[in-house]
PDB file of N, CA and C in Angstrom:
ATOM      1  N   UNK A   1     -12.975  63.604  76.825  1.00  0.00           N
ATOM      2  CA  UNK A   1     -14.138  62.989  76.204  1.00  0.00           C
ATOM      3  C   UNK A   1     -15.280  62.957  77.226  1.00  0.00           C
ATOM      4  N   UNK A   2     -16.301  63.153  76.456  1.00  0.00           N
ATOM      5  CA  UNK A   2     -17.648  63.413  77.512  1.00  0.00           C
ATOM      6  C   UNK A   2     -18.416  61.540  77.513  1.00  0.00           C
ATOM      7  N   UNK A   3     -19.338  61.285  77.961  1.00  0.00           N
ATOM      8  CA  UNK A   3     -20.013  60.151  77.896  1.00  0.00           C
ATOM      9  C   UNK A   3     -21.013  60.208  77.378  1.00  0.00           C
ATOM     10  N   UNK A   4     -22.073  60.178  76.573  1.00  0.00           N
ATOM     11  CA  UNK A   4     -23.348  60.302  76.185  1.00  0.00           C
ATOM     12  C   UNK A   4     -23.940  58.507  75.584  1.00  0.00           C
ATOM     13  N   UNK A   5     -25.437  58.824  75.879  1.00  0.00           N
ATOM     14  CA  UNK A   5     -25.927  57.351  75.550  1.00  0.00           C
ATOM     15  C   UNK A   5     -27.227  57.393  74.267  1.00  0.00           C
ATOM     16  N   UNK A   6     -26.857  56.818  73.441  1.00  0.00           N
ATOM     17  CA  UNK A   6     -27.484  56.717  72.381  1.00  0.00           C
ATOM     18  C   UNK A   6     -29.032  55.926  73.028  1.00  0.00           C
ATOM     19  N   UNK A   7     -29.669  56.371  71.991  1.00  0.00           N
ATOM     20  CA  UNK A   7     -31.214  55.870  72.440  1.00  0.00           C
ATOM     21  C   UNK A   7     -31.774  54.320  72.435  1.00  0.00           C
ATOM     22  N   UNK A   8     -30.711  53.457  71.411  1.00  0.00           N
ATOM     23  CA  UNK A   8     -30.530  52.126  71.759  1.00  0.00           C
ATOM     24  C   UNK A   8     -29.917  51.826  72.825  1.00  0.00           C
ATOM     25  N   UNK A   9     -29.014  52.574  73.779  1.00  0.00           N
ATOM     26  CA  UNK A   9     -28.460  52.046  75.065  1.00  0.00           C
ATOM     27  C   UNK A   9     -26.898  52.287  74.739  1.00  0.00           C
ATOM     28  N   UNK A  10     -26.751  52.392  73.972  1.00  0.00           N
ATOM     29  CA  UNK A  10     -24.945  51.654  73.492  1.00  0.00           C
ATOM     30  C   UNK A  10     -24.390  53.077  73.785  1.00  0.00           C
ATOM     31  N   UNK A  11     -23.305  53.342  74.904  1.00  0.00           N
ATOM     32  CA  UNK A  11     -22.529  54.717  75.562  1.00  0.00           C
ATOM     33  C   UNK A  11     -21.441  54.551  74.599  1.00  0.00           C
ATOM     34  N   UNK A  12     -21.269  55.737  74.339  1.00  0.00           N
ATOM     35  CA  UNK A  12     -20.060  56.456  73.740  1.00  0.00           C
ATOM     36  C   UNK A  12     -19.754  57.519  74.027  1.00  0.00           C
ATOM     37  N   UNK A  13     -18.589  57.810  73.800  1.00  0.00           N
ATOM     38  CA  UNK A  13     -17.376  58.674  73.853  1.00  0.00           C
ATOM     39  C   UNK A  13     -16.933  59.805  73.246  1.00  0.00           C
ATOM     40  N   UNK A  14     -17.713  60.878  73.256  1.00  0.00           N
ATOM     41  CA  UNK A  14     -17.866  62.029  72.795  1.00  0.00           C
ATOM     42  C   UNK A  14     -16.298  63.188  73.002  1.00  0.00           C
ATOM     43  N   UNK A  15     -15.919  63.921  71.759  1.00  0.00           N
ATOM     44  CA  UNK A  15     -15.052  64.868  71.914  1.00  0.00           C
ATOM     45  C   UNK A  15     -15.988  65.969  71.707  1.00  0.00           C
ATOM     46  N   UNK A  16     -16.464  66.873  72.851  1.00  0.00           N
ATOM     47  CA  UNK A  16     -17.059  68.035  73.562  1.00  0.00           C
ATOM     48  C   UNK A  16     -16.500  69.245  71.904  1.00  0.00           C
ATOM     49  N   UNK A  17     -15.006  69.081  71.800  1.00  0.00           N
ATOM     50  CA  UNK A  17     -14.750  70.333  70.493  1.00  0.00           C
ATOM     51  C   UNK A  17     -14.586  70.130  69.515  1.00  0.00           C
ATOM     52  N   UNK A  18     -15.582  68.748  69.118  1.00  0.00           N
ATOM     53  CA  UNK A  18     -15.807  68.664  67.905  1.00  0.00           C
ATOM     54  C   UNK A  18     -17.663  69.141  67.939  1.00  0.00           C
ATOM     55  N   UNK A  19     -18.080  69.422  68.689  1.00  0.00           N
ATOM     56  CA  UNK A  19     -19.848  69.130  68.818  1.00  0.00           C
ATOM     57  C   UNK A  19     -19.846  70.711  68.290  1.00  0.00           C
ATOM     58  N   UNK A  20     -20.881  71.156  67.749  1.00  0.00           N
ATOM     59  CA  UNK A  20     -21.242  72.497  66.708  1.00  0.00           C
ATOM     60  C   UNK A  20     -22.312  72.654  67.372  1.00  0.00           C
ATOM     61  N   UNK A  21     -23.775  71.816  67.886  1.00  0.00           N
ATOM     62  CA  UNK A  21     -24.806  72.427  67.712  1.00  0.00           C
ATOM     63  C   UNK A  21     -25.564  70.667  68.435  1.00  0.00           C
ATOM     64  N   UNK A  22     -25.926  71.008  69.701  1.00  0.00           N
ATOM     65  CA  UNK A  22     -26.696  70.682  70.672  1.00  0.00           C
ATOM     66  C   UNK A  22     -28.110  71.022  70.583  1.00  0.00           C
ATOM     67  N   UNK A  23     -29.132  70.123  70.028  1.00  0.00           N
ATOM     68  CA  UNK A  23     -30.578  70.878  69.934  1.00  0.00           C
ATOM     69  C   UNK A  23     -31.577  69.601  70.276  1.00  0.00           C
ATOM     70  N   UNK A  24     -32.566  70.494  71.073  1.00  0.00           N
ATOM     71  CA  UNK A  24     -33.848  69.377  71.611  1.00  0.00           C
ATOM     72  C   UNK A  24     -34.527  69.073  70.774  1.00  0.00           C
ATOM     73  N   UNK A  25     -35.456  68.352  69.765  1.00  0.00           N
ATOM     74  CA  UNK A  25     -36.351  68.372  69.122  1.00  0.00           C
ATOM     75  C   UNK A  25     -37.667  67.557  68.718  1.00  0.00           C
ATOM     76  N   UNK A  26     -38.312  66.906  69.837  1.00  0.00           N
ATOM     77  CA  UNK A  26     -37.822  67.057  71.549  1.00  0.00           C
ATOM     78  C   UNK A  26     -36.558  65.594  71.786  1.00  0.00           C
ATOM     79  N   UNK A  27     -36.597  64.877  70.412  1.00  0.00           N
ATOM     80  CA  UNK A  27     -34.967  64.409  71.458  1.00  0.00           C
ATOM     81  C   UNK A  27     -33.732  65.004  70.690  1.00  0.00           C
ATOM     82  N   UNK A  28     -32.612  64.479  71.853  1.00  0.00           N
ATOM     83  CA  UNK A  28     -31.091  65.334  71.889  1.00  0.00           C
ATOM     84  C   UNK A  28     -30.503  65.034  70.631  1.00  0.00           C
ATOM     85  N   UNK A  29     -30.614  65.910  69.513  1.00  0.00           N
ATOM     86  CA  UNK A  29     -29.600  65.919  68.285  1.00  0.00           C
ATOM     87  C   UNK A  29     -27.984  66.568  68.797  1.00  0.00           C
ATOM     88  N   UNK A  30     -27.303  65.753  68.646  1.00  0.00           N
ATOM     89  CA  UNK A  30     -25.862  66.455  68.743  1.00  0.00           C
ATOM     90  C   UNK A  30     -25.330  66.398  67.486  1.00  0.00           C
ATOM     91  N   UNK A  31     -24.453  67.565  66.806  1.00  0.00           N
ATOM     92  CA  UNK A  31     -24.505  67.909  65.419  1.00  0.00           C
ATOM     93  C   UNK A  31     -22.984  68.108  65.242  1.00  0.00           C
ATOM     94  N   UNK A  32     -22.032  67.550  64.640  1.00  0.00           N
ATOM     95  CA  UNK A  32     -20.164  67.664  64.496  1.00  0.00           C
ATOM     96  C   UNK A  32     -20.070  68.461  63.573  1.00  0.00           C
ATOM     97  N   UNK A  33     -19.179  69.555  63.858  1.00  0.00           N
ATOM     98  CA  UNK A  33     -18.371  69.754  62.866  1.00  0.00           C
ATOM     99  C   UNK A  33     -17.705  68.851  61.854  1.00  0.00           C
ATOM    100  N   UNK A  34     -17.755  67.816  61.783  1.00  0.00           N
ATOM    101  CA  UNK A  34     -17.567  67.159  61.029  1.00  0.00           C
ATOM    102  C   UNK A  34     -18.681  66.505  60.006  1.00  0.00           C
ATOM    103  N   UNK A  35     -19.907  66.928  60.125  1.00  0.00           N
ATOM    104  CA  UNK A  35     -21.307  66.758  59.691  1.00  0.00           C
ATOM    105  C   UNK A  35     -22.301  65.591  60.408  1.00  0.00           C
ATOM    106  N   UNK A  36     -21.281  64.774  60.874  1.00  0.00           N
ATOM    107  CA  UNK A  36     -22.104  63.354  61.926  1.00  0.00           C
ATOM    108  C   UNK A  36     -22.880  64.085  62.411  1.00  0.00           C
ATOM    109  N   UNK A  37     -24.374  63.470  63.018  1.00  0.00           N
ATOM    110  CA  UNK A  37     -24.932  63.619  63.778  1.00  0.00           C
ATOM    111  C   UNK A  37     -25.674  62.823  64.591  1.00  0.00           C
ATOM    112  N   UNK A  38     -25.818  62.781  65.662  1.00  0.00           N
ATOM    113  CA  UNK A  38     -26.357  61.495  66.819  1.00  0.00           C
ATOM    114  C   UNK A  38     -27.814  61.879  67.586  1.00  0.00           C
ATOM    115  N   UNK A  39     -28.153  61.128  68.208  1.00  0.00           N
ATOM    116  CA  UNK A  39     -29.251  61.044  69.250  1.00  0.00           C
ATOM    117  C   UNK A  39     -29.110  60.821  70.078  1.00  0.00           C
ATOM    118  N   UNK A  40     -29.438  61.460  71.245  1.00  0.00           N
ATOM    119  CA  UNK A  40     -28.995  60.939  72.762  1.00  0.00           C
ATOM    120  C   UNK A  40     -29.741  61.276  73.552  1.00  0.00           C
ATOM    121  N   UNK A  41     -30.223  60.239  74.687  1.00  0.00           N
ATOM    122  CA  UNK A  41     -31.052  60.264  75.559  1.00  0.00           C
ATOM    123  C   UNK A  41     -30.805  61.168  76.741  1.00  0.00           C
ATOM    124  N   UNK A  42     -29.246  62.226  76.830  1.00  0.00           N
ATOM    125  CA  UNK A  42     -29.136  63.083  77.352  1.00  0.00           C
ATOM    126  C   UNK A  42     -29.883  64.586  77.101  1.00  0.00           C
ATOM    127  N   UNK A  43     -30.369  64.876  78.081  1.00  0.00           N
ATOM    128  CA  UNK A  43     -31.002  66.438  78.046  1.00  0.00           C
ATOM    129  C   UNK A  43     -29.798  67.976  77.085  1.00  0.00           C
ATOM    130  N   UNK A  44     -30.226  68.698  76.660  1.00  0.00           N
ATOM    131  CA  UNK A  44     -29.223  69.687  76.283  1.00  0.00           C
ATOM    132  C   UNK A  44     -28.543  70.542  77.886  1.00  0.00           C
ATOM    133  N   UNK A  45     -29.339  70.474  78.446  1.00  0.00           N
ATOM    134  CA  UNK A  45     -28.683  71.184  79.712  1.00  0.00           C
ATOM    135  C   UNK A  45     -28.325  69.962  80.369  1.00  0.00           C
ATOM    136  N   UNK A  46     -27.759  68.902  80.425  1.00  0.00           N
ATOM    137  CA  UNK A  46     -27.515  67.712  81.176  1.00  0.00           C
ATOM    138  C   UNK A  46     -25.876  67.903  79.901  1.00  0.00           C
ATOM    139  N   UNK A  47     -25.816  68.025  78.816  1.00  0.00           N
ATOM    140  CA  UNK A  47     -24.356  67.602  78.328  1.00  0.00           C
ATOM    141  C   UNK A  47     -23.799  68.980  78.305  1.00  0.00           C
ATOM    142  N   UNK A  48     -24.773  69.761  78.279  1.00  0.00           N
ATOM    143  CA  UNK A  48     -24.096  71.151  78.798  1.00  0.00           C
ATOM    144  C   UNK A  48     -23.514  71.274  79.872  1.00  0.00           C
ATOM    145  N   UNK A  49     -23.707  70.485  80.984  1.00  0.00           N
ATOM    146  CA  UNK A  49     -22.983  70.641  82.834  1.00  0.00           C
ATOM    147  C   UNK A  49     -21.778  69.145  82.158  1.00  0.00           C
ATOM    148  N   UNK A  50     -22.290  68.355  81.028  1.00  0.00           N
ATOM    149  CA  UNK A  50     -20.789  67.212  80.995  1.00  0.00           C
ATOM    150  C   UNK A  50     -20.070  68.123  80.213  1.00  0.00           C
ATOM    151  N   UNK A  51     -19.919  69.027  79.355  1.00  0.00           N
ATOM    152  CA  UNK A  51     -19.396  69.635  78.558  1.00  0.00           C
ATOM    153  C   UNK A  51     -18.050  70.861  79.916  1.00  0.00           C
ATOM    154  N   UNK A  52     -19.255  71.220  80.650  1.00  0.00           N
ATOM    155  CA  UNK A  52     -18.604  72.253  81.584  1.00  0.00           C
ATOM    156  C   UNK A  52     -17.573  71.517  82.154  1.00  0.00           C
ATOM    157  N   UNK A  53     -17.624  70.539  83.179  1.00  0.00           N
ATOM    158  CA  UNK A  53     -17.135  69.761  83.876  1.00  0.00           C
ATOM    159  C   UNK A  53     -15.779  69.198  82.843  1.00  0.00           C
ATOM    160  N   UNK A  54     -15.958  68.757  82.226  1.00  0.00           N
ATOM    161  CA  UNK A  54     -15.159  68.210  81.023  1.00  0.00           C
ATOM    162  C   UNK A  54     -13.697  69.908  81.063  1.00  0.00           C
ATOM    163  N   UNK A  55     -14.052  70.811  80.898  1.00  0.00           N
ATOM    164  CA  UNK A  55     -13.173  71.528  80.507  1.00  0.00           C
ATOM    165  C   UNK A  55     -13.155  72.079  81.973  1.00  0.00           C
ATOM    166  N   UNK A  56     -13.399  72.294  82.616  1.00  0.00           N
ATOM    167  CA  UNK A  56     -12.583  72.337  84.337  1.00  0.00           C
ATOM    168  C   UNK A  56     -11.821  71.473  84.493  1.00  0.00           C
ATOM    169  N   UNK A  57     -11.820  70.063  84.144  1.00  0.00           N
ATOM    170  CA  UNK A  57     -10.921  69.232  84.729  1.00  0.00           C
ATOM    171  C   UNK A  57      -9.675  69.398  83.493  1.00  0.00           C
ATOM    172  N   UNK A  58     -10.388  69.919  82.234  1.00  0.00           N
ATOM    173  CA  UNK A  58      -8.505  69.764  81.407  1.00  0.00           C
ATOM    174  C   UNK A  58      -8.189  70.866  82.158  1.00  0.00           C
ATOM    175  N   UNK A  59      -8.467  71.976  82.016  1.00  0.00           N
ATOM    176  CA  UNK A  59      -7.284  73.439  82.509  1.00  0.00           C
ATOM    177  C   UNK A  59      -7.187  73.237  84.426  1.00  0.00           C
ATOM    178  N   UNK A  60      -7.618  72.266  84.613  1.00  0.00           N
ATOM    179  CA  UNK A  60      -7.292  72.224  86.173  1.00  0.00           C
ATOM    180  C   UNK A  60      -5.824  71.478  86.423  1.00  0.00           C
ATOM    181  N   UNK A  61      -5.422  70.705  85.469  1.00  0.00           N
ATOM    182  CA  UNK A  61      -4.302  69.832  85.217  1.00  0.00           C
ATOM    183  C   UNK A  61      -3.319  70.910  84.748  1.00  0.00           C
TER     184      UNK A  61
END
């Protein structure tokens, strides 16, 4: 699970392979395969390096 912070403040707990579609506009829409979609005060290239990091550490185990 990644960390991301909603634009009221309140952090949650993101599953990285459920996310479909990461877009600026200009703020961070994150879009589920499951149809949810959120706002986050994270950059697209900022959950893109939590996204990376996130899957180095599973296949590093």
């Amino acid at each position: 699970m990644i960390e991301l912070t909603k634009l009221n403040g309140q952090k949650v707990l993101v599953n990285p392979d459920l996310m479909e579609l990461v877009e600026e506009t200009p703020d961070t829409v994150v879009a589920f395969t499951t149809g949810r979609k959120i706002i986050v005060k994270e950059g697209r290239q900022e959950i893109q390096n939590l996204v990376k990091s996130y899957r180095k550490d599973i296949f590093a185990q």
